[in-house]
Protein backbone atom coordinates (compact mmCIF):
# COMPACT_ATOMS: atom_id res chain seq x y z
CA UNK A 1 66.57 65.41 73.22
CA UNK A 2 65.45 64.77 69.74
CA UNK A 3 67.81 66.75 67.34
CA UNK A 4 65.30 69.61 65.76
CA UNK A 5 64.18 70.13 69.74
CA UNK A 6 68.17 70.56 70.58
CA UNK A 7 68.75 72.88 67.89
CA UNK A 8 65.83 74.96 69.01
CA UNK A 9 66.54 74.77 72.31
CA UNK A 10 69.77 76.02 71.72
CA UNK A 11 68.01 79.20 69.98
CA UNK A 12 66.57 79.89 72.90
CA UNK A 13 67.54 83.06 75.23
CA UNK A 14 67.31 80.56 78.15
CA UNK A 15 65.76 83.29 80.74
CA UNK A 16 63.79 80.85 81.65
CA UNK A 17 60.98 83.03 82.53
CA UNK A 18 57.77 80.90 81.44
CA UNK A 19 56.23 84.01 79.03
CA UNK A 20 55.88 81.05 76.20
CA UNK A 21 53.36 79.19 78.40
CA UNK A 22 56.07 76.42 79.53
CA UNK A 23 58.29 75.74 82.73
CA UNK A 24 61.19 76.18 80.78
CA UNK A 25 63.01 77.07 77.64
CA UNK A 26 63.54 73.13 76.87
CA UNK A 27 59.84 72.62 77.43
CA UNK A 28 58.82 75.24 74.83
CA UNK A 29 61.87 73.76 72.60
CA UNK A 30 60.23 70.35 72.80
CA UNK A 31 56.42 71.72 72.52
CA UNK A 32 57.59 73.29 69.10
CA UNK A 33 59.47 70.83 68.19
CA UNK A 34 56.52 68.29 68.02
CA UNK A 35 54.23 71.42 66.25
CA UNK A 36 52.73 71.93 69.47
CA UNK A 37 53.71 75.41 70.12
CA UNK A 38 53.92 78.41 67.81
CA UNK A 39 57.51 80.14 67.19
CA UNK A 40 56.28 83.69 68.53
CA UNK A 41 56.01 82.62 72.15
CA UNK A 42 59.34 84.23 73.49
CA UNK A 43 59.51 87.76 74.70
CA UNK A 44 63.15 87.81 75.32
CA UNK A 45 64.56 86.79 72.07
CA UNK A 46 62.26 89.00 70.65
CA UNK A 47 61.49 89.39 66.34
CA UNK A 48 65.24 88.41 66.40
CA UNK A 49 64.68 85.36 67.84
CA UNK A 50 61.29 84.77 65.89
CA UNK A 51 63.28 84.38 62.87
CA UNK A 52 66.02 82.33 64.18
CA UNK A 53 62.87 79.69 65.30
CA UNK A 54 61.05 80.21 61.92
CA UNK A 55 64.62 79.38 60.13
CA UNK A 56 65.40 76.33 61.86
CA UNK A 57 61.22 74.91 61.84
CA UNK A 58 60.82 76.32 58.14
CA UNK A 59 57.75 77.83 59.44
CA UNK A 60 56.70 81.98 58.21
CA UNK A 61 57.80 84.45 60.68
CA UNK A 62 55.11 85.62 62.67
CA UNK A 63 54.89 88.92 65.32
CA UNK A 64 54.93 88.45 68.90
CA UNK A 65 52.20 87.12 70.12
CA UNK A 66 51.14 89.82 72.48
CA UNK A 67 49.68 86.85 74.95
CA UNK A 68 52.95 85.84 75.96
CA UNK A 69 54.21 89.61 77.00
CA UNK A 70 56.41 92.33 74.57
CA UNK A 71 59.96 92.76 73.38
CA UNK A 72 61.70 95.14 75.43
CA UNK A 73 64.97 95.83 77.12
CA UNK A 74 66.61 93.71 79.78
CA UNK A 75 66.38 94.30 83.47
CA UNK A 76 68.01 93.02 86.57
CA UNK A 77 65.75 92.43 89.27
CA UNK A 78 66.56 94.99 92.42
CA UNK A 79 65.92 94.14 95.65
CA UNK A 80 64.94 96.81 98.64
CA UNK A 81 67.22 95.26 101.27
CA UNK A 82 65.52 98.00 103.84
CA UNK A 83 62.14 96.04 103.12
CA UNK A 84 62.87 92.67 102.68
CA UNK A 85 61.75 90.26 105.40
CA UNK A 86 63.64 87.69 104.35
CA UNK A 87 61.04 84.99 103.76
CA UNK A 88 63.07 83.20 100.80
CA UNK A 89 60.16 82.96 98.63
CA UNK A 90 61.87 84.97 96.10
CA UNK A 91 65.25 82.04 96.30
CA UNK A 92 62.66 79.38 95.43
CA UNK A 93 61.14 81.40 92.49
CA UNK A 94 64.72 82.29 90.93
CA UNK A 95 65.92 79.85 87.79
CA UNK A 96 69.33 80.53 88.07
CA UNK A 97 69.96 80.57 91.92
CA UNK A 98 70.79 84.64 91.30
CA UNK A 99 69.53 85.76 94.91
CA UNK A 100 71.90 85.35 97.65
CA UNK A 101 70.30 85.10 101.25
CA UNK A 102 68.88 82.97 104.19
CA UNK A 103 65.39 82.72 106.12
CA UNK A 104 64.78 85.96 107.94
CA UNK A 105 67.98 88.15 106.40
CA UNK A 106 67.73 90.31 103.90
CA UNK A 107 68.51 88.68 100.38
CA UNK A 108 70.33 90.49 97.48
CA UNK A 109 70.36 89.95 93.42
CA UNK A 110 73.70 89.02 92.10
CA UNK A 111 73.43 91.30 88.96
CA UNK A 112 75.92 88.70 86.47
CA UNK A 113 73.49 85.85 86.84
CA UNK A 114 70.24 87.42 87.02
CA UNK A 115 68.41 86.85 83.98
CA UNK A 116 65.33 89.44 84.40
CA UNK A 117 62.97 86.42 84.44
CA UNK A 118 60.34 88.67 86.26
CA UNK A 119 59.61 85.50 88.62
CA UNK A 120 60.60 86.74 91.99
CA UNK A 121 58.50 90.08 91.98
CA UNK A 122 54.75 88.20 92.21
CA UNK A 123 55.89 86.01 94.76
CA UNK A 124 57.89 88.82 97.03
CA UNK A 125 55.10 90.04 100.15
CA UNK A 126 55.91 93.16 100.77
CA UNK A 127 56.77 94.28 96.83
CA UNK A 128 60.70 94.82 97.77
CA UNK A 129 61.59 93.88 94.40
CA UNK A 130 61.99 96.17 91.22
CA UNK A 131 63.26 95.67 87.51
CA UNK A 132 65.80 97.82 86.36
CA UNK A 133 66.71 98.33 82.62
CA UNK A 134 70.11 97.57 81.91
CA UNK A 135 70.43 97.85 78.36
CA UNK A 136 69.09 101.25 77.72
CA UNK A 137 67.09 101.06 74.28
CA UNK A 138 68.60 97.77 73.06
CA UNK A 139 66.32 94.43 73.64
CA UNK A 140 65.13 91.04 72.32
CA UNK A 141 69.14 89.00 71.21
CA UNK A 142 70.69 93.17 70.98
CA UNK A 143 70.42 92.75 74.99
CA UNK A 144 71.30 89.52 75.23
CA UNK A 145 74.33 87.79 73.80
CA UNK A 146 74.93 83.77 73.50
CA UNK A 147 77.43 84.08 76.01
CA UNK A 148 74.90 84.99 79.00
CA UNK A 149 72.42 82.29 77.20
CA UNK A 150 74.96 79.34 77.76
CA UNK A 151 75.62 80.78 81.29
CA UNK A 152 71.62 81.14 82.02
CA UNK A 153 71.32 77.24 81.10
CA UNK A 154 74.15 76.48 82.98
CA UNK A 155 73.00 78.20 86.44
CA UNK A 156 69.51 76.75 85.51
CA UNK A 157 70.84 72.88 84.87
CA UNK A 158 72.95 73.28 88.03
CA UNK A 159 69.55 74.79 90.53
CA UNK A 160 67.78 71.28 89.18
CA UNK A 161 70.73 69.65 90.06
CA UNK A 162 70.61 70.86 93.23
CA UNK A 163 67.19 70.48 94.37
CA UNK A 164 66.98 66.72 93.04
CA UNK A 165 69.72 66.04 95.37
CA UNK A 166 68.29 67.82 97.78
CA UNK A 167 64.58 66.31 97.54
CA UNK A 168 66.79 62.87 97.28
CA UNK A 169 68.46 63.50 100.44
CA UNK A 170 65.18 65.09 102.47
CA UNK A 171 63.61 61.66 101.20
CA UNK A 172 66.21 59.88 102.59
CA UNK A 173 65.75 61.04 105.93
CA UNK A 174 62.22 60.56 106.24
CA UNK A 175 62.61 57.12 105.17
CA UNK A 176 65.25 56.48 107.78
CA UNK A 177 62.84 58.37 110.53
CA UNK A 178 60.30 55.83 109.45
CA UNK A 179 62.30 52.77 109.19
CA UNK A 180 63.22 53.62 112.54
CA UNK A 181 59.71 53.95 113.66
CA UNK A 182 58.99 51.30 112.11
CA UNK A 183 61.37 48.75 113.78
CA UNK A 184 60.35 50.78 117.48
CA UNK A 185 56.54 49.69 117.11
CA UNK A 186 56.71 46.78 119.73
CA UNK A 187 57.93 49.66 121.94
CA UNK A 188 55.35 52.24 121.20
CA UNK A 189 52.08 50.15 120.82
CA UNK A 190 52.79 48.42 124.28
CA UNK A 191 49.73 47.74 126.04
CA UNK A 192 47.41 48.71 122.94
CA UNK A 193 44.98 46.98 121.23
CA UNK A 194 46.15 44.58 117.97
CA UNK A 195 44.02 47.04 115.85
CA UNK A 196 45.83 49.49 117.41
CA UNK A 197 49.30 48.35 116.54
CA UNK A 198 47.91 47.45 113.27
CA UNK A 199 46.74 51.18 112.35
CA UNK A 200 49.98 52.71 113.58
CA UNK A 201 51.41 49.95 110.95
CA UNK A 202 50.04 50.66 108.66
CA UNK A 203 50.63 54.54 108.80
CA UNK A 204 54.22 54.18 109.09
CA UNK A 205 54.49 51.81 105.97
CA UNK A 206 52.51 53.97 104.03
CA UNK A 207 55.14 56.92 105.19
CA UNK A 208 58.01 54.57 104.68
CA UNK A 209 56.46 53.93 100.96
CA UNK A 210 55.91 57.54 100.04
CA UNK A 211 59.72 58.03 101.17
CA UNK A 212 61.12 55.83 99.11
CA UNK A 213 58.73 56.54 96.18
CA UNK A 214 60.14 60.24 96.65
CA UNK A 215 64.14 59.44 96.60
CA UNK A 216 64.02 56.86 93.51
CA UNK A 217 62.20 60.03 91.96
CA UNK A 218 64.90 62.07 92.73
């Protein structure tokens, strides 16, 4: 990461929660970094973190911009465990892997590592899921502290991590499925036409292509 990007990056709350306009706090780092993106994009960090940005770009301080959302306290996502279905959507939505639960049980927040992104409550279909303040009156960096930054960042690197490994390995068995097709087409084009055999070809090479296009992105 170029070095002005790194050093703004590391400025960064690392919630993780998209407000700025980007997928992620490095994103937003990088989009400022290249004078793409204005310092006042960041809820979380708040006028605080306004003027740590406008220190290290040597750009004015500027307020909030009230586009990307308002300063406020911190909250922990809650979950109603009596109304959750279990239907995971709110796992995939989480940055820092901070919901614990499995497909058709009720899920839970594990408070430490929640980050109070906001991204599981549009996704949740039933509206289990409510923010609770946890730092009273205090917000922006006074309800955050660098220590649950570095620890955001780390359960955030580790979730992409995971689901590049993940993708890599779901990849791999699709390409193995088709390989395997692939070398079983005498068997199941028996008796068919050669245009037949051709098509079915075809389709599984395309398949087998996509697979392995999928794992070397991975």
């Amino acid at each position: 990461m170029q070095d002005l990007a790194a050093r703004l990056h590391a400025a960064l709350p690392q919630t993780q929660c998209t407000r700025c306009g980007y997928p992620d706090c490095e994103s937003y780092a990088r989009a400022m970094a290249r004078g793409e993106a204005d310092i006042n994009q960041c809820p979380p960090g708040g006028a605080e973190g306004i003027q740590r940005l406008a220190a290290l770009t040597g750009r004015p301080p500027l307020p909030l911009n009230p586009a990307n959302g308002v300063e406020g306290p911190r909250t922990v996502a809650v979950i109603d465990e009596a109304w959750c279905i279990g239907c995971t959507l709110c796992l995939k939505a989480c940055p820092t892997d901070a919901i614990l639960g499995v497909h058709k049980r009720m899920h839970t927040v594990i408070e430490p590592y929640c980050t109070g992104c906001e991204l599981c409550v549009p996704v949740c279909p039933v509206d289990c899921i409510s923010l609770e303040n946890v730092t009273g009156d205090r917000a922006g960096w006074q309800a955050w502290s660098a220590e649950q930054a570095e620890m955001a960042l780390d359960r955030y690197e580790a979730r992409k991590q995971r689901l590049a490994r993940e993708e890599a390995e779901h990849a791999g068995r699709l390409e193995r499925k088709a390989e395997a097709k692939l070398a079983d087409l005498p068997a199941q084009t028996h008796g068919t036409e050669c245009t037949e055999a051709d098509r079915k070809r075809a389709v599984i090479e395309a398949a087998l292509a996509r697979a392995r296009a999928r794992r070397g992105k991975a």
